[in-house]
PDB file of N, CA and C in Angstrom:
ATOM      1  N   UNK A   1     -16.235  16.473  10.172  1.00  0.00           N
ATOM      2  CA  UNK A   1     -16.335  15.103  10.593  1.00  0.00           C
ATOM      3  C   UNK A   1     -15.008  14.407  10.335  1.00  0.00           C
ATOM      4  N   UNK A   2     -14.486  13.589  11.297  1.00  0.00           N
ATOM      5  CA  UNK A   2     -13.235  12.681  11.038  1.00  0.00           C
ATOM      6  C   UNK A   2     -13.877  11.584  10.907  1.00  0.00           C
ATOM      7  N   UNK A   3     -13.319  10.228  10.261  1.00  0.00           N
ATOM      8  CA  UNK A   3     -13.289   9.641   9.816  1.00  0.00           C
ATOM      9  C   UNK A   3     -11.970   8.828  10.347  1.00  0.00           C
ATOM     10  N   UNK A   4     -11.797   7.650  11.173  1.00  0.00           N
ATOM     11  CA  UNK A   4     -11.255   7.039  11.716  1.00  0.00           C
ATOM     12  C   UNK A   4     -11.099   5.820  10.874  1.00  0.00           C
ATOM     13  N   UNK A   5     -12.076   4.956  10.764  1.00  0.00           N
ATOM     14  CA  UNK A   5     -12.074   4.067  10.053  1.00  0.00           C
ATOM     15  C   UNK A   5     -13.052   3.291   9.522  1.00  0.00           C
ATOM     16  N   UNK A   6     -13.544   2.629   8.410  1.00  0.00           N
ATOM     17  CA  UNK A   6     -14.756   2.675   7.997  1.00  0.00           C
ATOM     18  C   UNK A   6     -15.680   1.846   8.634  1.00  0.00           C
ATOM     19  N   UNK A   7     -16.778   2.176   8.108  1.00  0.00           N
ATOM     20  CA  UNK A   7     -17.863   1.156   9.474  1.00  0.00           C
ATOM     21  C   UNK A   7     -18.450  -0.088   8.931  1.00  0.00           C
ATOM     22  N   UNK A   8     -17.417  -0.297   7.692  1.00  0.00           N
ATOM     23  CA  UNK A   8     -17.226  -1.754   7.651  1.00  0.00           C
ATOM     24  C   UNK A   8     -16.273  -2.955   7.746  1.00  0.00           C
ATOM     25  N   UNK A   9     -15.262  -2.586   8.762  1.00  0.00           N
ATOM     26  CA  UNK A   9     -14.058  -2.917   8.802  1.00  0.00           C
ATOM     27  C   UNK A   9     -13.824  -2.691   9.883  1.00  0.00           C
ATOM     28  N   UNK A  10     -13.082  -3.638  10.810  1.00  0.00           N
ATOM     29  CA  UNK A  10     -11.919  -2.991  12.035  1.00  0.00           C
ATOM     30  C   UNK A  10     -10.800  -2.513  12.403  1.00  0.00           C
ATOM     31  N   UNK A  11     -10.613  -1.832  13.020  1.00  0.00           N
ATOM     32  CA  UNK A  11      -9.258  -0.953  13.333  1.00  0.00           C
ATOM     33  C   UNK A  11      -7.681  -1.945  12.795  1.00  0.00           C
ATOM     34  N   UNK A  12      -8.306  -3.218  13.044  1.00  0.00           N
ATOM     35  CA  UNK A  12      -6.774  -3.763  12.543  1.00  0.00           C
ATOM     36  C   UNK A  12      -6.744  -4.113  11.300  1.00  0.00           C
ATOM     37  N   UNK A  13      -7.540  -4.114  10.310  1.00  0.00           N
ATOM     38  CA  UNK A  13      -7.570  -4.401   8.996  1.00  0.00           C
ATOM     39  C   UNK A  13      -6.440  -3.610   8.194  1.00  0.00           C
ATOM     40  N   UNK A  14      -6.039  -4.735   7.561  1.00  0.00           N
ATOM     41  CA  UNK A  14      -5.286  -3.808   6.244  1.00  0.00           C
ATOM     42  C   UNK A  14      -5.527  -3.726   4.826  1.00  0.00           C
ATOM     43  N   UNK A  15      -6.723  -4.339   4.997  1.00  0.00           N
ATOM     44  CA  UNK A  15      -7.358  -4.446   3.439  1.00  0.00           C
ATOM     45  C   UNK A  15      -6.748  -2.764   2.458  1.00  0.00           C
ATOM     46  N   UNK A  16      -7.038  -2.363   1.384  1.00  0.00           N
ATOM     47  CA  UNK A  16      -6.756  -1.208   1.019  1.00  0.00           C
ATOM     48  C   UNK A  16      -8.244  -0.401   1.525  1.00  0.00           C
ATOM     49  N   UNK A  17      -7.981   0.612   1.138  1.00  0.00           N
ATOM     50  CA  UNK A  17      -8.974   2.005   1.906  1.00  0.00           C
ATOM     51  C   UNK A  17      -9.431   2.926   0.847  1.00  0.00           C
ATOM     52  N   UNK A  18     -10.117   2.939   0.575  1.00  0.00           N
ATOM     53  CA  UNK A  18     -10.925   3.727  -0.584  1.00  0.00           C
ATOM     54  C   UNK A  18     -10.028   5.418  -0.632  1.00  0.00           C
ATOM     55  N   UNK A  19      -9.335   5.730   0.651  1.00  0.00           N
ATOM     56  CA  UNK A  19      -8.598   7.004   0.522  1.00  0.00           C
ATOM     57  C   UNK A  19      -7.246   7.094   0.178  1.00  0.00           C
ATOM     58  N   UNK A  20      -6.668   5.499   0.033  1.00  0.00           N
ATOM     59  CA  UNK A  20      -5.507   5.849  -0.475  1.00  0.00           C
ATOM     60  C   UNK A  20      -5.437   4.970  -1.460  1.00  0.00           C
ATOM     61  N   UNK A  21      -5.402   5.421  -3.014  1.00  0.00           N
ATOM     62  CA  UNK A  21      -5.022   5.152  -4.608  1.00  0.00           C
ATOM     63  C   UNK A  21      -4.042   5.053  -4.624  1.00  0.00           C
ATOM     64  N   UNK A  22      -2.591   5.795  -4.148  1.00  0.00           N
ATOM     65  CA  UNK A  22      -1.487   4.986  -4.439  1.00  0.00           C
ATOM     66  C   UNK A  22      -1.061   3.895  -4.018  1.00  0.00           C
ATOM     67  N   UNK A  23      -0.361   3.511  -5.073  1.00  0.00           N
ATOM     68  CA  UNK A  23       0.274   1.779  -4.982  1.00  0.00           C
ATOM     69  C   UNK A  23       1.558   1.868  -5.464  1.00  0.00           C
ATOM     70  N   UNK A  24       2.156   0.703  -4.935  1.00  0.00           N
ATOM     71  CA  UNK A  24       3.587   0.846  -5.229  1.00  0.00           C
ATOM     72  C   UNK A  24       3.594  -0.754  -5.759  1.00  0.00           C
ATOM     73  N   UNK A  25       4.362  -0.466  -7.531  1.00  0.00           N
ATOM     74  CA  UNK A  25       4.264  -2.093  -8.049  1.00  0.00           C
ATOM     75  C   UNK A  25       5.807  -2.584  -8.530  1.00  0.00           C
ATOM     76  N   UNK A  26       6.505  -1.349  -8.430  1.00  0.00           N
ATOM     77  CA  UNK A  26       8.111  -1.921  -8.560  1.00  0.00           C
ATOM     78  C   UNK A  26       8.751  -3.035  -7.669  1.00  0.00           C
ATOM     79  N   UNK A  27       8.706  -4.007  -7.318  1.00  0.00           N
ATOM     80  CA  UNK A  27       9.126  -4.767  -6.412  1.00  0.00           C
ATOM     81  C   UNK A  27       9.880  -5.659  -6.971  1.00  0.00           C
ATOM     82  N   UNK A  28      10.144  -5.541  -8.847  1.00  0.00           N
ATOM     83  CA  UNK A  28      11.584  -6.395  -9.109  1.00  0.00           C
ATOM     84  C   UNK A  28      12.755  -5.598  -9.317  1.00  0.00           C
ATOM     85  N   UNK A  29      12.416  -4.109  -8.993  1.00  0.00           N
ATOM     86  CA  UNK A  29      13.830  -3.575  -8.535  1.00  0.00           C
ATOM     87  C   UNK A  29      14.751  -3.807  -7.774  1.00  0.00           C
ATOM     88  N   UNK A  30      16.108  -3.912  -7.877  1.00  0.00           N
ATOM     89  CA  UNK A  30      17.231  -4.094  -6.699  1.00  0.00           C
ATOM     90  C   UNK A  30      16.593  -2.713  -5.501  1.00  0.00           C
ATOM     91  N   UNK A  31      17.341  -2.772  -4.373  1.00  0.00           N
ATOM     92  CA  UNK A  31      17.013  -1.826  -2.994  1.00  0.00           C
ATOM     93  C   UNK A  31      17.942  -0.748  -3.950  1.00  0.00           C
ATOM     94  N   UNK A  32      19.480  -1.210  -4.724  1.00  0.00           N
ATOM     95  CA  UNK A  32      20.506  -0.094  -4.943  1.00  0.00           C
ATOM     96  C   UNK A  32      19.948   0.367  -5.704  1.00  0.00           C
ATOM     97  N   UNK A  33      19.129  -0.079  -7.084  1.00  0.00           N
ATOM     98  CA  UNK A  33      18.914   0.283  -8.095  1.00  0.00           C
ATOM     99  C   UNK A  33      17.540   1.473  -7.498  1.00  0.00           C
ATOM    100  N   UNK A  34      16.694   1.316  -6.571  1.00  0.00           N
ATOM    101  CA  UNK A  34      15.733   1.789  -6.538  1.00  0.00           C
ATOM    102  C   UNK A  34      15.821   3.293  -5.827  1.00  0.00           C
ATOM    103  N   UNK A  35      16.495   3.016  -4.834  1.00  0.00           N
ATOM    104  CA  UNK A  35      16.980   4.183  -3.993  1.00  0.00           C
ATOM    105  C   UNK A  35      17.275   5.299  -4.709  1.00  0.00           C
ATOM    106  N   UNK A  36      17.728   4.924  -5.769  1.00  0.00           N
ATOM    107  CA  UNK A  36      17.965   6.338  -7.347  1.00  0.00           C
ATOM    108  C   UNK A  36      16.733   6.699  -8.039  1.00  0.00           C
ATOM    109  N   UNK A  37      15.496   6.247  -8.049  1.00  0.00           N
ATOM    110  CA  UNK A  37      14.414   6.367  -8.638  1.00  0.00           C
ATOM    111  C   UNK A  37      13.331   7.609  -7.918  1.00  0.00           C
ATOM    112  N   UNK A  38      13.837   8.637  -8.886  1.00  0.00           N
ATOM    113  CA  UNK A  38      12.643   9.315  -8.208  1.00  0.00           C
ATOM    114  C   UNK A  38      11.133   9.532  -8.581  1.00  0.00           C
ATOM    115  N   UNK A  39      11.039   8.936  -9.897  1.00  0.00           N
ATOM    116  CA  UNK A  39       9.735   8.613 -10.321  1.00  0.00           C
ATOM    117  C   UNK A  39       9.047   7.576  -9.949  1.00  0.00           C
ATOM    118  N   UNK A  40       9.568   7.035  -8.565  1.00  0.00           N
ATOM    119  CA  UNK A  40       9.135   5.468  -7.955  1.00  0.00           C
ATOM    120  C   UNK A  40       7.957   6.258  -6.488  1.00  0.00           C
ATOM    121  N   UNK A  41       8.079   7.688  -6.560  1.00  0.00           N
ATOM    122  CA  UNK A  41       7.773   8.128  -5.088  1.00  0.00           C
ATOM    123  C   UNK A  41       6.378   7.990  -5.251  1.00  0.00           C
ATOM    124  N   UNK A  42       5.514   8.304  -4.248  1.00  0.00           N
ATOM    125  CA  UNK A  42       4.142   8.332  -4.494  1.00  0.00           C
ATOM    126  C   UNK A  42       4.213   9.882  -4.386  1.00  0.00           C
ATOM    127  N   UNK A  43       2.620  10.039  -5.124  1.00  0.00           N
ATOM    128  CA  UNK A  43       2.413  11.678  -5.209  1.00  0.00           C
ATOM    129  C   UNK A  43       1.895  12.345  -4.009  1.00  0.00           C
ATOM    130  N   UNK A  44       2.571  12.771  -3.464  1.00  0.00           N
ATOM    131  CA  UNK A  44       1.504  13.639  -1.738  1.00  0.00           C
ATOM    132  C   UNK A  44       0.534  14.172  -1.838  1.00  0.00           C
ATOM    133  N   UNK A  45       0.291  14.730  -2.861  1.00  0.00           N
ATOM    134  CA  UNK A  45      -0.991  15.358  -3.508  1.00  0.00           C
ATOM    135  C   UNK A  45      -2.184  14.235  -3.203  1.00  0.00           C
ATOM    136  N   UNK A  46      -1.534  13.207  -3.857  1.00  0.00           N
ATOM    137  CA  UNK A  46      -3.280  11.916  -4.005  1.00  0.00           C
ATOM    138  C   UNK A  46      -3.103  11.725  -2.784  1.00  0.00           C
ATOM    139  N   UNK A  47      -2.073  11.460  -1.370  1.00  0.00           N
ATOM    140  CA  UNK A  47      -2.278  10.993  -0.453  1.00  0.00           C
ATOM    141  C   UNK A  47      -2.878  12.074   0.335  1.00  0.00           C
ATOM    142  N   UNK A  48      -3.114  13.437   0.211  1.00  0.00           N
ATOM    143  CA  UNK A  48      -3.737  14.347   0.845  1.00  0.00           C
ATOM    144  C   UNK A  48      -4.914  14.907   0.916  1.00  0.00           C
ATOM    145  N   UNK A  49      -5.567  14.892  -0.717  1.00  0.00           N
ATOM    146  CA  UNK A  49      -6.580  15.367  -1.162  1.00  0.00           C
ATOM    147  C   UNK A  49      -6.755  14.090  -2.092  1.00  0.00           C
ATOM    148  N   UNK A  50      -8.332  13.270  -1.365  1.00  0.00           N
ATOM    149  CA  UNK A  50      -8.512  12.400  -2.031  1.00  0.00           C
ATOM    150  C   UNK A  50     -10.310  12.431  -2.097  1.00  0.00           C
ATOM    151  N   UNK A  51     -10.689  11.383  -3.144  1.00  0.00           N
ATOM    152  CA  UNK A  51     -12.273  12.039  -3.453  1.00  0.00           C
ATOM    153  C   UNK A  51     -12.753  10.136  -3.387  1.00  0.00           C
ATOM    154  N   UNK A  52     -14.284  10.388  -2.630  1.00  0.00           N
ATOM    155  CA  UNK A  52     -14.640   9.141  -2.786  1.00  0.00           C
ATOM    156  C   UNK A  52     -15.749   8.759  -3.546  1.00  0.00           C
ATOM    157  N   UNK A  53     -16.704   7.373  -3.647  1.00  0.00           N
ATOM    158  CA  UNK A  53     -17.259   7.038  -4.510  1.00  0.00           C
ATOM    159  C   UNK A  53     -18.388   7.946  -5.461  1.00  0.00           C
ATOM    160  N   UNK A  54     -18.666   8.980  -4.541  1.00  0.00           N
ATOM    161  CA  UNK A  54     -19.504   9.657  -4.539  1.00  0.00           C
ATOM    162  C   UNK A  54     -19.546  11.274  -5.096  1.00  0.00           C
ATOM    163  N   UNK A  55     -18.189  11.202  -5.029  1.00  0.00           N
ATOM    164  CA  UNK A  55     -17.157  12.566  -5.862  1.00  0.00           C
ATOM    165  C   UNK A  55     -17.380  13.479  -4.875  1.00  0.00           C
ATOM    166  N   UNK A  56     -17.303  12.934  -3.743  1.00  0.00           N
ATOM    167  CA  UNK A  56     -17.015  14.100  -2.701  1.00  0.00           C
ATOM    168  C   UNK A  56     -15.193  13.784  -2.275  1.00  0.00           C
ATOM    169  N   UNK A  57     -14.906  15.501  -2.527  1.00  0.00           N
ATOM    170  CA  UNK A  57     -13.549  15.619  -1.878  1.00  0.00           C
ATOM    171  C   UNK A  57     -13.235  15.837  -0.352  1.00  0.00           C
ATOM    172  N   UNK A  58     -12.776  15.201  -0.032  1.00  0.00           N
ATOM    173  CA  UNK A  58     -12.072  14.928   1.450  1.00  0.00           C
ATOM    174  C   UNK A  58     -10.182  15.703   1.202  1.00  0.00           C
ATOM    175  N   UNK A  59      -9.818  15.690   3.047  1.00  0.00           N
ATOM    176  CA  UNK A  59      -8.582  16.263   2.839  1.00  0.00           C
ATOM    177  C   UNK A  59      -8.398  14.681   4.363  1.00  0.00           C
ATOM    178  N   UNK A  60      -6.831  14.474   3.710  1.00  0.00           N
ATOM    179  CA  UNK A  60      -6.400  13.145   4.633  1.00  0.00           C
ATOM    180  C   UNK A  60      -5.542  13.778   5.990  1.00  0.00           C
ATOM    181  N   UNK A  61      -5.852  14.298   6.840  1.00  0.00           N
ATOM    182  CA  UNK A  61      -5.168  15.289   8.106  1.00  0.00           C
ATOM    183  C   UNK A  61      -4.588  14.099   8.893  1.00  0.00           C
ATOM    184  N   UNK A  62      -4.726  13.030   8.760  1.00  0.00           N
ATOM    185  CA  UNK A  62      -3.394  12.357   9.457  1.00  0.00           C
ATOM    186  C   UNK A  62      -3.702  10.478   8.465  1.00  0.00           C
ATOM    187  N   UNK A  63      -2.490  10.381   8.402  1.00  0.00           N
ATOM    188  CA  UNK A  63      -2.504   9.043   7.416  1.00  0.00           C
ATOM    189  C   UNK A  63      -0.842   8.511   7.736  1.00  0.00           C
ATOM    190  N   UNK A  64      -1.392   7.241   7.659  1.00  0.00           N
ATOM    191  CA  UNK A  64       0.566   6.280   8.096  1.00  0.00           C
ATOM    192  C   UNK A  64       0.138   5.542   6.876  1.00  0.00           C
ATOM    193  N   UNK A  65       0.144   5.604   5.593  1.00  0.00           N
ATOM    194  CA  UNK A  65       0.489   4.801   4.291  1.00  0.00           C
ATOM    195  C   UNK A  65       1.884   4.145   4.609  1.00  0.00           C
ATOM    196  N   UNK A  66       1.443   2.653   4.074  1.00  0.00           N
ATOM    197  CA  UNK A  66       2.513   1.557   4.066  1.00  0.00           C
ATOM    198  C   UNK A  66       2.305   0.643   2.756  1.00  0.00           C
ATOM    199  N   UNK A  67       3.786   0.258   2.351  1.00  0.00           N
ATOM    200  CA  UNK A  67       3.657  -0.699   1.056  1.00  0.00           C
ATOM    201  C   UNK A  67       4.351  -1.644   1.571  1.00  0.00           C
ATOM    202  N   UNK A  68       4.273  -2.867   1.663  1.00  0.00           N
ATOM    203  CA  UNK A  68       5.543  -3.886   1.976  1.00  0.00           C
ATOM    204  C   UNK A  68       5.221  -4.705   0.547  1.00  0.00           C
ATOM    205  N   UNK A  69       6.168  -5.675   0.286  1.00  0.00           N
ATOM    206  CA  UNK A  69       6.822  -5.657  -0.488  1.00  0.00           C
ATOM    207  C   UNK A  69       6.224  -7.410  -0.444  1.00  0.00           C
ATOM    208  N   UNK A  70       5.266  -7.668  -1.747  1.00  0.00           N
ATOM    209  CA  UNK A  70       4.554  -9.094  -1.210  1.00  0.00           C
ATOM    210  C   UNK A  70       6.096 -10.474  -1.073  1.00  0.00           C
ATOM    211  N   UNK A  71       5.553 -11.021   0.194  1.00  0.00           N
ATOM    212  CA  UNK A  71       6.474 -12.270   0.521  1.00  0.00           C
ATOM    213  C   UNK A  71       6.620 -13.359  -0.732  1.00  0.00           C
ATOM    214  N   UNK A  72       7.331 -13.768  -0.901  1.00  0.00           N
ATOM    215  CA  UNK A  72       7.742 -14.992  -2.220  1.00  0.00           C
ATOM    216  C   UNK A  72       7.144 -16.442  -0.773  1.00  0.00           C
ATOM    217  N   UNK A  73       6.932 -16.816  -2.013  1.00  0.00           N
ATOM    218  CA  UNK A  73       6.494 -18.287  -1.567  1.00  0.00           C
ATOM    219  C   UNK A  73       7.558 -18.999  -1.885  1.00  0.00           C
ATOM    220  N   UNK A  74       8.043 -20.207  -1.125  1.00  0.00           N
ATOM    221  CA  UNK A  74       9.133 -21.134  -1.273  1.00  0.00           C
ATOM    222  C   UNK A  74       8.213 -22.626  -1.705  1.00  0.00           C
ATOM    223  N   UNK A  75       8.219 -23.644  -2.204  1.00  0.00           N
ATOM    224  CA  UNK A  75       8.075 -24.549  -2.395  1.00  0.00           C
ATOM    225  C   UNK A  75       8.577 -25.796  -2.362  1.00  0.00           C
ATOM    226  N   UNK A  76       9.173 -26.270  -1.165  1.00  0.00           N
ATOM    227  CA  UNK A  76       9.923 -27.517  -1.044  1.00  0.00           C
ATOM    228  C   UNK A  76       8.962 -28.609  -1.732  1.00  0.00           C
ATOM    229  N   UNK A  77       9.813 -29.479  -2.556  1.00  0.00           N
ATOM    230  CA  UNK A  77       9.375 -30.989  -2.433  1.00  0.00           C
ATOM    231  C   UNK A  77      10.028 -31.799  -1.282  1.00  0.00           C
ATOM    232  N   UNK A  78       9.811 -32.730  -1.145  1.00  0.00           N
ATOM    233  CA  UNK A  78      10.634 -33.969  -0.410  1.00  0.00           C
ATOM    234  C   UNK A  78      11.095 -34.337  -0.947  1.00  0.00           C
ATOM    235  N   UNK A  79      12.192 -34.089  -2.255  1.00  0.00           N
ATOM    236  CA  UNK A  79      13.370 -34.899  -3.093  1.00  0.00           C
ATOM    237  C   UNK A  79      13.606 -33.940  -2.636  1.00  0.00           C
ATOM    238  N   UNK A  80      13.933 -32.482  -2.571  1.00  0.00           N
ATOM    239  CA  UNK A  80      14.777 -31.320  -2.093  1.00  0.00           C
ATOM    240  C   UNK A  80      14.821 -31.094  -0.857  1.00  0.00           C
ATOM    241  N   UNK A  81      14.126 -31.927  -0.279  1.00  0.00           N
ATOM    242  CA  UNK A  81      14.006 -31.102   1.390  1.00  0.00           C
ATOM    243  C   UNK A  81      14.840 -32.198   2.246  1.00  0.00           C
ATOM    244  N   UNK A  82      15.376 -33.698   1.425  1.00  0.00           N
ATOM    245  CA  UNK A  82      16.145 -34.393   1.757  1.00  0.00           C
ATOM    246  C   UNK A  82      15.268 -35.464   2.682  1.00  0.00           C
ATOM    247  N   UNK A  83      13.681 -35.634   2.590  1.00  0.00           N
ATOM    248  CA  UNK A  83      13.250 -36.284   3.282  1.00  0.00           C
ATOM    249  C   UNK A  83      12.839 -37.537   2.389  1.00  0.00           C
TER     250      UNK A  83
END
């Protein structure tokens, strides 16, 4: 059986997914500083062979894992924004 996407959710959701556990939380690294880090990678292992609530093991035969990097919030007042 494949497993597309769950049947409580729609195809465009990006909520997280019960099949992929890795996370990526370094995000006050510099880009230079990080690019040298090889203990920053995720493990291919968890992204391949992953087990769900139920302790059944699954194998992940096609997966596009993405981390972006959460947006900063800006906060103008109107003494700073010159208004």
């Amino acid at each position: 059986m494949l497993l597309r996407y769950s049947e409580w959710e729609n195809e465009e959701s990006t909520d997280a997914k019960w099949w992929l556990t890795e996370q990526h939380e370094n995000w006050a690294t510099s880009d230079k500083e990080w690019i040298h880090e090889a203990n920053d990678l995720p493990n291919p292992e968890s992204l391949i062979s992953v087990v769900d609530n139920d302790n059944e093991e699954w194998l992940v035969l096609e997966g596009y894992p993405e981390w972006a990097e959460p947006k900063a919030l800006v906060f103008l007042s109107s003494r700073c924004s010159g208004q």
